[in-house]
C-alpha atoms as a PDB file:
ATOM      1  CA  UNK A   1       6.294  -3.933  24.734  1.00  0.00           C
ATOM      2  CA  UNK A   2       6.375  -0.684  23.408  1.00  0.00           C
ATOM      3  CA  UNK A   3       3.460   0.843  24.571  1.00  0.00           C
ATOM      4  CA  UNK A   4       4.754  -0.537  28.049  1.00  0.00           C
ATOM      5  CA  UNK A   5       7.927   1.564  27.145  1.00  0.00           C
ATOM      6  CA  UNK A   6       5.838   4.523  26.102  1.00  0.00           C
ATOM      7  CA  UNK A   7       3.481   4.475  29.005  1.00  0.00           C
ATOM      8  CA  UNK A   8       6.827   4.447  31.079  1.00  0.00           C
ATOM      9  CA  UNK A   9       8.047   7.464  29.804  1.00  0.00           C
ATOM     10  CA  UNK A  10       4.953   9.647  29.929  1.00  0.00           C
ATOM     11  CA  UNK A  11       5.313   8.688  33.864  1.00  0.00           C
ATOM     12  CA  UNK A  12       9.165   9.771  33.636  1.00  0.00           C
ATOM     13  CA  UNK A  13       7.896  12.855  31.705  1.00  0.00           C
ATOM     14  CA  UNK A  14       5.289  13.593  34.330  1.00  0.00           C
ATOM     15  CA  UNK A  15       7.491  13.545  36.886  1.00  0.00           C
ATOM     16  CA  UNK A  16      10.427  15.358  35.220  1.00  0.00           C
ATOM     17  CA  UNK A  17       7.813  18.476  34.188  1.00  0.00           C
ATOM     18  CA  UNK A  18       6.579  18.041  37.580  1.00  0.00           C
ATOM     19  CA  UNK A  19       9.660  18.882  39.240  1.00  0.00           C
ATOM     20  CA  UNK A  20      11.799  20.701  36.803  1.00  0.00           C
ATOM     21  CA  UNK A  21      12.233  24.443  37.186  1.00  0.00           C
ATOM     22  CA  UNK A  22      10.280  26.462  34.848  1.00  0.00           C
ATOM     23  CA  UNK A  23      12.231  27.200  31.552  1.00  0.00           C
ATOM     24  CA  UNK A  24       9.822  29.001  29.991  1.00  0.00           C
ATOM     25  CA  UNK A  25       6.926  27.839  27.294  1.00  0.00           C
ATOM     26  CA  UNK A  26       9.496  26.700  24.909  1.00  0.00           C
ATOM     27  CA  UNK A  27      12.714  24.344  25.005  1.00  0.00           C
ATOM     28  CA  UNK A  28      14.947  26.517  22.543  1.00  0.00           C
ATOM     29  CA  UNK A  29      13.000  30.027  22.654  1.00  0.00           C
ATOM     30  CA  UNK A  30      15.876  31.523  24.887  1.00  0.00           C
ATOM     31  CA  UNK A  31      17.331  32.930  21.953  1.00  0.00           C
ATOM     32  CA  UNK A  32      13.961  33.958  20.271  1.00  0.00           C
ATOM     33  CA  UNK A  33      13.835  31.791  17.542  1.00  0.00           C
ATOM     34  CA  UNK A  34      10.717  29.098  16.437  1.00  0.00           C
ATOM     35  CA  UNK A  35      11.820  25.602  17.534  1.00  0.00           C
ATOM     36  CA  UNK A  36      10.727  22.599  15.233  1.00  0.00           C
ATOM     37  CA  UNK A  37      10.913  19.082  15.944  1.00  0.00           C
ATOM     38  CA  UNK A  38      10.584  16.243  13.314  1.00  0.00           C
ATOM     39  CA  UNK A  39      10.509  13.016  13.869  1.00  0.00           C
ATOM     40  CA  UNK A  40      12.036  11.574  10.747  1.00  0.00           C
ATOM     41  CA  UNK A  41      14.578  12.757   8.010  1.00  0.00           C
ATOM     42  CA  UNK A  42      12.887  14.433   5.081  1.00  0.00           C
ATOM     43  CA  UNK A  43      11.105  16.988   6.904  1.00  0.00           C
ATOM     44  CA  UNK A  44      13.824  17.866   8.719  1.00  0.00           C
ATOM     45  CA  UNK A  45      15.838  18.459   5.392  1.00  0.00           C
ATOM     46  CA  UNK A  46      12.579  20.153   3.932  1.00  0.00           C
ATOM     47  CA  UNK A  47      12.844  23.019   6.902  1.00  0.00           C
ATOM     48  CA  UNK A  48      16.678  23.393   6.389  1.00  0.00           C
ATOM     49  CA  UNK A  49      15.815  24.610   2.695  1.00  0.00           C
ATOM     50  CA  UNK A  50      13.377  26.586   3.920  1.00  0.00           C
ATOM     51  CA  UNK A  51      14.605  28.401   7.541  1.00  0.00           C
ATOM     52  CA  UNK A  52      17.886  27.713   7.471  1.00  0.00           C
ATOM     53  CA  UNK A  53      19.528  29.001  10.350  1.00  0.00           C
ATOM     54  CA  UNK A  54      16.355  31.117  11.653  1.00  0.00           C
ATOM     55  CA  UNK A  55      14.325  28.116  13.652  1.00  0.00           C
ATOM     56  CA  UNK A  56      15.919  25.751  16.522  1.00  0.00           C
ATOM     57  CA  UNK A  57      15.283  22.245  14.644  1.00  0.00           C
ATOM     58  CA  UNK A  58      15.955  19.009  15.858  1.00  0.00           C
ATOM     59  CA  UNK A  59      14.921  15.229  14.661  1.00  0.00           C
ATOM     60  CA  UNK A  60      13.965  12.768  17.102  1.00  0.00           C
ATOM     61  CA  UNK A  61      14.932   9.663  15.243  1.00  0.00           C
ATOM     62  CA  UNK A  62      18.673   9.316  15.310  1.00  0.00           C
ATOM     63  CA  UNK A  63      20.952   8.955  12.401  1.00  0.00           C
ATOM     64  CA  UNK A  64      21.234   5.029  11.625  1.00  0.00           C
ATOM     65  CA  UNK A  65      18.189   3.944  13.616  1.00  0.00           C
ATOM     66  CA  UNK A  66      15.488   1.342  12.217  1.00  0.00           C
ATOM     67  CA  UNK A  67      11.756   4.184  12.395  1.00  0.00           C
ATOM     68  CA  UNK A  68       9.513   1.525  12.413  1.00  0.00           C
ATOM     69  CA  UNK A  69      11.282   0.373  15.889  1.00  0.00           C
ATOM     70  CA  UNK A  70      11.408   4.027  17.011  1.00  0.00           C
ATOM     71  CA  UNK A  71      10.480   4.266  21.078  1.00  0.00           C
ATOM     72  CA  UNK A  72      10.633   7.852  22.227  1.00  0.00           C
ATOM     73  CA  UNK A  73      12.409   9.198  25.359  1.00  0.00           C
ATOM     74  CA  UNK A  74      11.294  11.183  28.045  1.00  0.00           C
ATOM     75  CA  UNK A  75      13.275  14.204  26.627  1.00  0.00           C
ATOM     76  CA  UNK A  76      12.179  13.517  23.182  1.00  0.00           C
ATOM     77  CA  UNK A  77       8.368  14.123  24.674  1.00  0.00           C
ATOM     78  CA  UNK A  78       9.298  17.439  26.374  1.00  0.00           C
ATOM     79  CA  UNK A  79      10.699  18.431  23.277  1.00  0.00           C
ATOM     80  CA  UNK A  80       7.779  17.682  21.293  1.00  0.00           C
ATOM     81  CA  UNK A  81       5.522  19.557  23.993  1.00  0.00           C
ATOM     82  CA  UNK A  82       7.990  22.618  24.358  1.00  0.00           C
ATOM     83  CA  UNK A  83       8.007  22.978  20.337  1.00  0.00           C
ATOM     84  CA  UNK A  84       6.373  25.784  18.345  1.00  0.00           C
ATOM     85  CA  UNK A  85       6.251  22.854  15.536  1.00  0.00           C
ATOM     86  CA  UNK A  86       6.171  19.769  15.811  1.00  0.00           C
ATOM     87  CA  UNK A  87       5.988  17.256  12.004  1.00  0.00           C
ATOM     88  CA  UNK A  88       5.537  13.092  11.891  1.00  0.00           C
ATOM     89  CA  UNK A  89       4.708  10.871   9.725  1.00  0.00           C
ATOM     90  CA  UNK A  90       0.936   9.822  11.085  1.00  0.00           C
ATOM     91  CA  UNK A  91       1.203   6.413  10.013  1.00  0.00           C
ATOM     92  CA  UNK A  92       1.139   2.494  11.982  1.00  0.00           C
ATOM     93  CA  UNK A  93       4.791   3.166  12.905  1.00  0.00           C
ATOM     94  CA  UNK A  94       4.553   6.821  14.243  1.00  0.00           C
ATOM     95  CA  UNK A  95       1.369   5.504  16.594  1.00  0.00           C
ATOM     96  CA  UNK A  96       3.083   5.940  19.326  1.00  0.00           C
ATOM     97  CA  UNK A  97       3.440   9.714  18.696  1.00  0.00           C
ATOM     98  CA  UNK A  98      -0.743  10.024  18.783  1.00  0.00           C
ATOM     99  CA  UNK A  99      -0.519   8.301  22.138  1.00  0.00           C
ATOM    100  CA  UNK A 100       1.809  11.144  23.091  1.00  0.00           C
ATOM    101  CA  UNK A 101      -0.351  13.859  21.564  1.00  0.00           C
ATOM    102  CA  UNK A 102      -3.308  12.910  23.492  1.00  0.00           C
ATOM    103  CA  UNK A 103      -1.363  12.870  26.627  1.00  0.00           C
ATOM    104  CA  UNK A 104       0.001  16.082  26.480  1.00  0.00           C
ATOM    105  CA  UNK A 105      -0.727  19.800  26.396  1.00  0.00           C
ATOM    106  CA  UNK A 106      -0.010  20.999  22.706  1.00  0.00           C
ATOM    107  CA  UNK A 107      -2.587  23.714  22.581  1.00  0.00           C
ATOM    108  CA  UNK A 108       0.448  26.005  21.826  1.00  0.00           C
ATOM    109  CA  UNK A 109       2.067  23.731  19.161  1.00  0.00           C
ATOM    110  CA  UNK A 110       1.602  23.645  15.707  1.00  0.00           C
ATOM    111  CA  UNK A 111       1.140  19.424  14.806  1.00  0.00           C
ATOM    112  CA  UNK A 112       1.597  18.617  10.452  1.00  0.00           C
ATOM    113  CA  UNK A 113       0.800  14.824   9.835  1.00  0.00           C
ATOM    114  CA  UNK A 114       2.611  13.713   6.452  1.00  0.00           C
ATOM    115  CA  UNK A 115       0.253  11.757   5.438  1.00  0.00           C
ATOM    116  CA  UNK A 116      -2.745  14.217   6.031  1.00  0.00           C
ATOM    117  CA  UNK A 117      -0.736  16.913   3.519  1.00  0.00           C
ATOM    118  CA  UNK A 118      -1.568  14.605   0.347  1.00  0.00           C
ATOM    119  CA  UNK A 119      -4.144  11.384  -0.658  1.00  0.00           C
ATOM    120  CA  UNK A 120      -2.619   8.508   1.190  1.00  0.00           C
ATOM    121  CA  UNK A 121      -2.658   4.905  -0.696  1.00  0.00           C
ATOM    122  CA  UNK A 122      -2.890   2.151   0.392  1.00  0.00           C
ATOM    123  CA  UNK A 123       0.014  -1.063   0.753  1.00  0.00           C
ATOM    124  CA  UNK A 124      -0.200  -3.590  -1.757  1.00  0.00           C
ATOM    125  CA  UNK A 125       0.414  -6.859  -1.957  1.00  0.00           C
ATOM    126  CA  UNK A 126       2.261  -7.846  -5.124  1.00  0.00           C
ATOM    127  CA  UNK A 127       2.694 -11.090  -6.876  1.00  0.00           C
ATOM    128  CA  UNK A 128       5.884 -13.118  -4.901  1.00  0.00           C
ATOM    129  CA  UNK A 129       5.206 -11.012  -1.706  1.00  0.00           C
ATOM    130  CA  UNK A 130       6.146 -12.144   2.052  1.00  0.00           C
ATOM    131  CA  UNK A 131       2.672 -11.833   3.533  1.00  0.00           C
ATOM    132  CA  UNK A 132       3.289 -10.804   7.148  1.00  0.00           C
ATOM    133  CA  UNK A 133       2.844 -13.902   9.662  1.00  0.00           C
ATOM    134  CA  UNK A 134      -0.527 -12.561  11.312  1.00  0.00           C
ATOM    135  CA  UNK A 135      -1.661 -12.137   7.459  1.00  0.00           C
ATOM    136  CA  UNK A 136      -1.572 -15.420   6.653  1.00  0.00           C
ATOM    137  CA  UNK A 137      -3.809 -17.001   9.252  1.00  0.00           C
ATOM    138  CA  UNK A 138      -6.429 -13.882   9.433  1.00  0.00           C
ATOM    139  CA  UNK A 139      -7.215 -12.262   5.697  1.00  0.00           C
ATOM    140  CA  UNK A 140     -10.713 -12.141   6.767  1.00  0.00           C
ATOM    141  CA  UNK A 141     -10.067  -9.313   9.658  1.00  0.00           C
ATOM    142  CA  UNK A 142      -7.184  -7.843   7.686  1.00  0.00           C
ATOM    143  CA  UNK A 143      -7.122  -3.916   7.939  1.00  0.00           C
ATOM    144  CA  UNK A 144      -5.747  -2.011   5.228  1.00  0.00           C
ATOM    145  CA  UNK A 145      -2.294   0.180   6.024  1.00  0.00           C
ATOM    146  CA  UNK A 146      -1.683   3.360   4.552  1.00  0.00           C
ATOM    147  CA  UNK A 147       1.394   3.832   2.897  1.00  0.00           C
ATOM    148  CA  UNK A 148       3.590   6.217   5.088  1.00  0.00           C
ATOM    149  CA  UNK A 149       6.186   6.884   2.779  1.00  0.00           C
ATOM    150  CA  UNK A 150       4.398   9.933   1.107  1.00  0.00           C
ATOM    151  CA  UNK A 151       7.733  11.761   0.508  1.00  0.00           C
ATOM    152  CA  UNK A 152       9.287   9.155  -2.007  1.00  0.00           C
ATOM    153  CA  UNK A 153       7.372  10.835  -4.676  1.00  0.00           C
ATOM    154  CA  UNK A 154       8.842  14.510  -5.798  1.00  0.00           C
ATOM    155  CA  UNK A 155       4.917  15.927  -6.066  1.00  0.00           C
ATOM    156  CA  UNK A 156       4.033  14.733  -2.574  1.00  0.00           C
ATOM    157  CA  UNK A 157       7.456  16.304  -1.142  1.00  0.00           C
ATOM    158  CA  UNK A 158       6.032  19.617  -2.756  1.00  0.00           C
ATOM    159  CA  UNK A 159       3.072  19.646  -1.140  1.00  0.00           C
ATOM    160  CA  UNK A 160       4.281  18.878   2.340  1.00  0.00           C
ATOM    161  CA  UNK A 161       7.218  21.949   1.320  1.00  0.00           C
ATOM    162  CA  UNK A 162       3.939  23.869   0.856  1.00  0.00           C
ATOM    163  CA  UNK A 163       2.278  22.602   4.490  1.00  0.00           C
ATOM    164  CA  UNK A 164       5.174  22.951   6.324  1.00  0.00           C
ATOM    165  CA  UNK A 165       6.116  26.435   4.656  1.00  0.00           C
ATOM    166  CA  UNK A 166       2.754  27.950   5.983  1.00  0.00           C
ATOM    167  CA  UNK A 167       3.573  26.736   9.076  1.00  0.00           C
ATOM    168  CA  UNK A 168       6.823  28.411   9.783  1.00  0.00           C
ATOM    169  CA  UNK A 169       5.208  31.317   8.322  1.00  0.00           C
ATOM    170  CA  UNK A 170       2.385  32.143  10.826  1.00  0.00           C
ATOM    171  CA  UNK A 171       4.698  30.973  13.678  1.00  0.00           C
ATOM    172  CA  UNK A 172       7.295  33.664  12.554  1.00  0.00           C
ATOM    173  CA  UNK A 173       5.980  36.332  10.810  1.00  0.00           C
ATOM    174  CA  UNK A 174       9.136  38.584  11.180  1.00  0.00           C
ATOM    175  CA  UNK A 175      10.962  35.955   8.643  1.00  0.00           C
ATOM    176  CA  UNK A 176       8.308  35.186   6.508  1.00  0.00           C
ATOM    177  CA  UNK A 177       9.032  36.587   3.406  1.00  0.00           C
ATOM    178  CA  UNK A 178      12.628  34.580   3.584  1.00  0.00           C
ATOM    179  CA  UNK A 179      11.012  31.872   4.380  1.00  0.00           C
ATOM    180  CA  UNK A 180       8.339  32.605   1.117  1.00  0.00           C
ATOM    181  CA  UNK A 181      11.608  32.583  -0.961  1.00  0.00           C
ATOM    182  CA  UNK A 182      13.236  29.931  -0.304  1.00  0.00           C
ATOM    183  CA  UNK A 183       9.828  27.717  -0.244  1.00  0.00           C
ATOM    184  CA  UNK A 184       9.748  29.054  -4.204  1.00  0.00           C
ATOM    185  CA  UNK A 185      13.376  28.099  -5.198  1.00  0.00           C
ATOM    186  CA  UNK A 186      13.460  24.579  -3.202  1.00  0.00           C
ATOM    187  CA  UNK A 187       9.538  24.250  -5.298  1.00  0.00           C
ATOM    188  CA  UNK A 188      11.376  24.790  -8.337  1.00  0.00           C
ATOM    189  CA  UNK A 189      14.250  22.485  -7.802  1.00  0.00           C
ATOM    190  CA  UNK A 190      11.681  19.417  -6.974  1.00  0.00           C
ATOM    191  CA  UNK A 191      10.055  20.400 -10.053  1.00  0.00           C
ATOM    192  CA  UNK A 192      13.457  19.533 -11.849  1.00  0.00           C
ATOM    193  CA  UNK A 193      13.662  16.565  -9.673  1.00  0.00           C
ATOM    194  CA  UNK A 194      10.427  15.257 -11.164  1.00  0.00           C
ATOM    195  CA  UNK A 195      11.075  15.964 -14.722  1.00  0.00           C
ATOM    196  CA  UNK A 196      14.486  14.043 -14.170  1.00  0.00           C
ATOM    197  CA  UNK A 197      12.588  11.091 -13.376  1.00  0.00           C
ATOM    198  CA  UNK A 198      10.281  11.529 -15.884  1.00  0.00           C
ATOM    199  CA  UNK A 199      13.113  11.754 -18.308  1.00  0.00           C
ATOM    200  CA  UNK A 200      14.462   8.583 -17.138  1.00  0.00           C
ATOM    201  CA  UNK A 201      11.295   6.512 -17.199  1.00  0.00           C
ATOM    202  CA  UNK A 202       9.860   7.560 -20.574  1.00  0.00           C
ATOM    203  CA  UNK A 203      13.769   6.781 -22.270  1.00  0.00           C
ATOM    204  CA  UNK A 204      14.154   3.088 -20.291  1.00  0.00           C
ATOM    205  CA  UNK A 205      12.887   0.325 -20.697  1.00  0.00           C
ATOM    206  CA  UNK A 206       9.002  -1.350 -19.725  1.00  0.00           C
ATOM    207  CA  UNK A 207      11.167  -3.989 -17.158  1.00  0.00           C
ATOM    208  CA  UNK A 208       9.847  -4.063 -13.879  1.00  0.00           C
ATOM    209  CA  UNK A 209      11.776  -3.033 -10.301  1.00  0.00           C
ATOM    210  CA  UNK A 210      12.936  -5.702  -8.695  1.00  0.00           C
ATOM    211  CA  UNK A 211      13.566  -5.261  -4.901  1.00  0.00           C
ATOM    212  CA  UNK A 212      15.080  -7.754  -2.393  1.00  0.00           C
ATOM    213  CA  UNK A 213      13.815  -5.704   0.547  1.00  0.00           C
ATOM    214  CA  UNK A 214      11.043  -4.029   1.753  1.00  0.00           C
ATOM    215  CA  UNK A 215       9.596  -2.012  -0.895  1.00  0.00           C
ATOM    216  CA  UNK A 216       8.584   1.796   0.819  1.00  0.00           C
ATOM    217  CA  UNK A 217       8.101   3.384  -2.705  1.00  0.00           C
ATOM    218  CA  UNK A 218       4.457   3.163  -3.661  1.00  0.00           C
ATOM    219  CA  UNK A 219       4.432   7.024  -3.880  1.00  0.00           C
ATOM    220  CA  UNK A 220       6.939   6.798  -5.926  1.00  0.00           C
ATOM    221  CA  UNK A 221       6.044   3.804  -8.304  1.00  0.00           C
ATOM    222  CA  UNK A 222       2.558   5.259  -9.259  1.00  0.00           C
ATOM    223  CA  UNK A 223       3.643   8.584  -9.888  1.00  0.00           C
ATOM    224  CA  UNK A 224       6.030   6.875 -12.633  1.00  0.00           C
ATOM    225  CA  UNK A 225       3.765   4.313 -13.896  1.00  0.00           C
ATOM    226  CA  UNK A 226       6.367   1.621 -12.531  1.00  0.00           C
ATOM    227  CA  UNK A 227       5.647  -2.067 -11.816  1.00  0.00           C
ATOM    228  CA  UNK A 228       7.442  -3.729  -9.277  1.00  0.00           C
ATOM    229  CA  UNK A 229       8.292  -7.219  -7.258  1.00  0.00           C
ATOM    230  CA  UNK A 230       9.588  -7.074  -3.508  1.00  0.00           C
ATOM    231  CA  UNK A 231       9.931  -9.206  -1.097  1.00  0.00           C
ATOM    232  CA  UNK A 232       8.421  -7.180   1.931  1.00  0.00           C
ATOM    233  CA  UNK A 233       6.007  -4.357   1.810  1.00  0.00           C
ATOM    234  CA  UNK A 234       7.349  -0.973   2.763  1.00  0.00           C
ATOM    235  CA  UNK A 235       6.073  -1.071   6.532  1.00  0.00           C
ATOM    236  CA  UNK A 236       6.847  -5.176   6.986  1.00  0.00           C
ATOM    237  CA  UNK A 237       8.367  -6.185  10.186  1.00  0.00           C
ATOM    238  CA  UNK A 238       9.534  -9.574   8.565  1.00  0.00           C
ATOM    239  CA  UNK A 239      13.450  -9.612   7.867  1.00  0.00           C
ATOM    240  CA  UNK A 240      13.425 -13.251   6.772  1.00  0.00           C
ATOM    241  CA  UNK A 241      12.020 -14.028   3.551  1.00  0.00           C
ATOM    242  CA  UNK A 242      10.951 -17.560   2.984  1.00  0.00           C
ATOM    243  CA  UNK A 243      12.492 -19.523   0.195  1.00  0.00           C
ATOM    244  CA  UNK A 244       9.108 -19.503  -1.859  1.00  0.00           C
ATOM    245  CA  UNK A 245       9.892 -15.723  -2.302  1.00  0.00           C
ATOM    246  CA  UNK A 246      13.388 -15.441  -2.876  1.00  0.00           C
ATOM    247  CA  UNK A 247      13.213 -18.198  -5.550  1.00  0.00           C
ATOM    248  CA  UNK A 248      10.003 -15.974  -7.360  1.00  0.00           C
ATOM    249  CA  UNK A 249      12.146 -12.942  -7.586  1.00  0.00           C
ATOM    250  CA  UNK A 250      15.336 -15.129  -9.015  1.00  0.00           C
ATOM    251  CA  UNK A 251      13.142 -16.506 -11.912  1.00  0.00           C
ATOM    252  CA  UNK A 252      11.609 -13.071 -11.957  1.00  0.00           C
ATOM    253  CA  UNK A 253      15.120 -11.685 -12.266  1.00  0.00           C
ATOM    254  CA  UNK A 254      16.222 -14.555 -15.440  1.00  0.00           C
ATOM    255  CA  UNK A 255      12.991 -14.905 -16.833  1.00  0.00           C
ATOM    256  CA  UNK A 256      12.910 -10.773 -18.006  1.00  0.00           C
ATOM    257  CA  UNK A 257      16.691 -10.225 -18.113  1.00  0.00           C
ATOM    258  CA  UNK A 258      16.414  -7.908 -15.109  1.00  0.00           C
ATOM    259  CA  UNK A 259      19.804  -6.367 -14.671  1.00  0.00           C
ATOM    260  CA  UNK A 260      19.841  -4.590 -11.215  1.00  0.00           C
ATOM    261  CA  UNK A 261      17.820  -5.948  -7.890  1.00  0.00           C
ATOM    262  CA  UNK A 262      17.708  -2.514  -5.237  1.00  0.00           C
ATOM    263  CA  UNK A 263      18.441  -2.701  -1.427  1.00  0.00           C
ATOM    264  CA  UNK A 264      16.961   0.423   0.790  1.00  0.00           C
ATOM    265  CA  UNK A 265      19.122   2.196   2.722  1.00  0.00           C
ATOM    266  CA  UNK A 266      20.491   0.559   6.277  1.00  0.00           C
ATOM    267  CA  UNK A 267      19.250  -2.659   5.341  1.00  0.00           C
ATOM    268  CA  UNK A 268      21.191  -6.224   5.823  1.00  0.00           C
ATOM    269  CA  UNK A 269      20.944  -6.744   1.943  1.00  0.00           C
ATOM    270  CA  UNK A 270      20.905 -10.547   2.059  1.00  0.00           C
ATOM    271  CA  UNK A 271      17.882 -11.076   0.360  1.00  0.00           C
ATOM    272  CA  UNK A 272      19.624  -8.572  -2.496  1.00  0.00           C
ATOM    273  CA  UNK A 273      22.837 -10.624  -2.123  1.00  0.00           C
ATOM    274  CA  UNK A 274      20.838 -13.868  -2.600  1.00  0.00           C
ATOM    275  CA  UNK A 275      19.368 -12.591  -5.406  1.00  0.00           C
ATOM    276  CA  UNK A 276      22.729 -11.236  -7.537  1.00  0.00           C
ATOM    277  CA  UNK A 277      24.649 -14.061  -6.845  1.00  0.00           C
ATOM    278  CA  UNK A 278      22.103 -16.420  -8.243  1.00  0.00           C
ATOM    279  CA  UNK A 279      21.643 -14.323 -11.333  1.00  0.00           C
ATOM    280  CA  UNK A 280      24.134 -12.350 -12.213  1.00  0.00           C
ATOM    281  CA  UNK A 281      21.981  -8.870 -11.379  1.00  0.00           C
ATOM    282  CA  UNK A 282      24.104  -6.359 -10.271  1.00  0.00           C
ATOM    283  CA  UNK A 283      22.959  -4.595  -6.538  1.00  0.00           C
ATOM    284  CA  UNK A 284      21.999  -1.241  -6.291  1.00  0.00           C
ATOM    285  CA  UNK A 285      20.811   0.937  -3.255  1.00  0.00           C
ATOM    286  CA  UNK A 286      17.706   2.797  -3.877  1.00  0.00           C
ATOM    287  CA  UNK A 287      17.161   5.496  -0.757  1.00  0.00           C
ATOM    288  CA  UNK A 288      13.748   6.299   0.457  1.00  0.00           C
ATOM    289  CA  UNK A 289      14.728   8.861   2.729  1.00  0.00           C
ATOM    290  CA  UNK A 290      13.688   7.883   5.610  1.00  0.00           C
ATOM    291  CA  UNK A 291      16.677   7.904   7.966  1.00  0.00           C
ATOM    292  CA  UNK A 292      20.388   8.483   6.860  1.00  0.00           C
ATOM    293  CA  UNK A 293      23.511   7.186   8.540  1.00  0.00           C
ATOM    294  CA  UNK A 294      25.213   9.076  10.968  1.00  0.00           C
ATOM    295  CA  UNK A 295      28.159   9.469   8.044  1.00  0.00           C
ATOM    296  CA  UNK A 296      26.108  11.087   5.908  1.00  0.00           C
ATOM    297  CA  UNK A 297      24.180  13.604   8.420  1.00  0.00           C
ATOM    298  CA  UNK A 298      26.736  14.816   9.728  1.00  0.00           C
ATOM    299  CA  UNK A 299      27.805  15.796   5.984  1.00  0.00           C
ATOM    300  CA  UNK A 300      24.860  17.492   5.601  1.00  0.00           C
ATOM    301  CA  UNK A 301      23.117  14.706   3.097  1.00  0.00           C
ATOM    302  CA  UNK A 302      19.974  16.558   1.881  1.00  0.00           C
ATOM    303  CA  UNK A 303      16.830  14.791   0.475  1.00  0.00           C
ATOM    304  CA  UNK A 304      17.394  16.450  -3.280  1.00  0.00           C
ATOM    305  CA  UNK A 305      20.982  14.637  -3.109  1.00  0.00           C
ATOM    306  CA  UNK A 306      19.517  11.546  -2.304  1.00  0.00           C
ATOM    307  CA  UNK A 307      16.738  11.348  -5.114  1.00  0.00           C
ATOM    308  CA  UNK A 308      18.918  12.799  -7.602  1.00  0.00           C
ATOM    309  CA  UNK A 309      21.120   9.711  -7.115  1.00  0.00           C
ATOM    310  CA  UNK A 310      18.121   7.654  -7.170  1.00  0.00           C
ATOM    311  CA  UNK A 311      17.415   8.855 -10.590  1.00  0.00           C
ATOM    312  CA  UNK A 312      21.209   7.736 -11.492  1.00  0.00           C
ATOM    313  CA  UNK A 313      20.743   3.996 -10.174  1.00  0.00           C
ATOM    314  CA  UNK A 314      17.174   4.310 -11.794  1.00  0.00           C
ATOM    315  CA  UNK A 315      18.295   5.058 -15.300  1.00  0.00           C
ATOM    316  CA  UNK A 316      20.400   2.205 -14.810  1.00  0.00           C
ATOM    317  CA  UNK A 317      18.036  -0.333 -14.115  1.00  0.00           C
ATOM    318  CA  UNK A 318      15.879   0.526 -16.916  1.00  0.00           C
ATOM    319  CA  UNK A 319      17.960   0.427 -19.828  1.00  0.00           C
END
């Protein structure tokens, strides 16, 4: 169904460029300045810090919308065509955005994969997991998925910072040594970022992280030394965990005194709920980043704000 709905749209698209007066190479060059297109949060927030006001940016996936269910519009694919710059994740769930790419004429566009700017890992399947459905009946032909969520961990976001910051560079020279600038101080405060969580993990305790949820923080959890129980992994479709699950992380929860179970960001938290109220845990949101409500984007939430405050529920949960 959603390559149907994607295969629809390049038609719409065709037609619309087809027909459209001419506007020029670029949607947003009218005013002169390098337009960037993202389709998820944290590289959005990464070219804030870094161009500010200088570049016409714009994020595909909307505030409070599920990216692994993401189907683009026809306008989102003339944006991405008409862009100077154009950043996605690379991953399973951006797929649809390499169907795009091949369809299109981008010879003008600058294209950054996430997951090509540091060494991708793979899933994992943890003790107590919710295989996916198709899992369970086909291990033999089972492909391995790449983690996508290569931001969650402060050292990968500095290295994308890094990718991306090269880019806007040779697409705007005249603001390049603003943009230089600001890639050094925004460097610096995701250096402070990591110590923080250093600080945190080498004070707490050795308990594991317990999440009721999908668990998008592999990144994250190796760059820590962490061990952790979910109940999905970070890319599962599944919503419903089966009762074999839930009842592993409750006796994973009692058996180790495990005082906080995390929920991800615009998530139903039942499994979470399930959890607490059976033991006593206390619930805690722990934010990959991925998407933000519309509340807090149009507040100007940045990525630093949101791992800083995972650092807070973090400390908590391990001592």
């Amino acid at each position: 169904m959603k390559r149907f709905f994607i295969i629809i749209s390049l038609l719409i698209f065709c037609g619309i460029t087809v027909f459209a007066k001419p506007q020029g190479d670029r949607a947003g060059n009218d005013n002169g300045k390098v337009t960037v297109v993202t389709t998820v949060f944290p590289p959005y927030d990464f070219i804030r810090e870094i161009a500010g006001a200088n570049v016409n940016l714009s994020m595909l996936l909307p505030p409070g919308a599920e990216s692994h269910s993401f189907e683009p519009t026809p306008q989102d694919i003339i944006k991405i065509q008409r862009s100077d710059i154009f950043i996605y994740v690379g991953g399973e769930s951006d797929a649809w955005a390499d169907r795009i790419l091949s369809s299109i004429k981008t010879g003008k566009t600058k294209i950054i994969s996430l997951m090509d700017c540091v060494d991708v890992v793979e899933e994992e399947l943890v003790e107590g997991m919710q295989e996916e459905e198709e899992e369970e009946h086909d291990h033999d032909h089972e492909e391995a998925e790449l983690d996508e969520h290569v931001w969650t961990s402060p050292r990968n976001a500095k290295l994308i910072v890094e990718k991306i910051s090269a880019a806007l560079c040779e697409a705007d020279p005249a603001n390049a040594p603003g943009y230089r600038t600001n890639t050094a101080a925004y460097l610096e405060k995701l250096d402070v970022l990591d110590a923080a969580f250093r600080d945190v993990v080498s004070r707490g305790t050795q308990k594991p992280l317990v999440f009721g949820d999908r668990f998008p923080f592999r990144y994250f959890a190796d760059a820590y030394g962490l061990s952790y129980f979910a109940a999905f992994r970070g890319c599962s479709t599944e919503t419903e965990a089966s009762a074999a699950t839930v009842a592993f992380l409750i006796n994973k929860v009692r058996d180790e005194k495990i005082p906080v179970v995390f929920h991800i960001e615009l998530s139903n938290e039942k499994i979470a709920d399930t959890i607490c109220e059976a033991t006593g845990a206390k619930k805690l949101l722990f934010h990959a980043a991925h998407n933000v409500t519309k509340r807090d984007f149009d507040r100007g939430i940045t990525y630093l704000e949101i791992m800083t405050g995972n650092a807070e529920t973090l400390k908590e949960a391990l001592h």
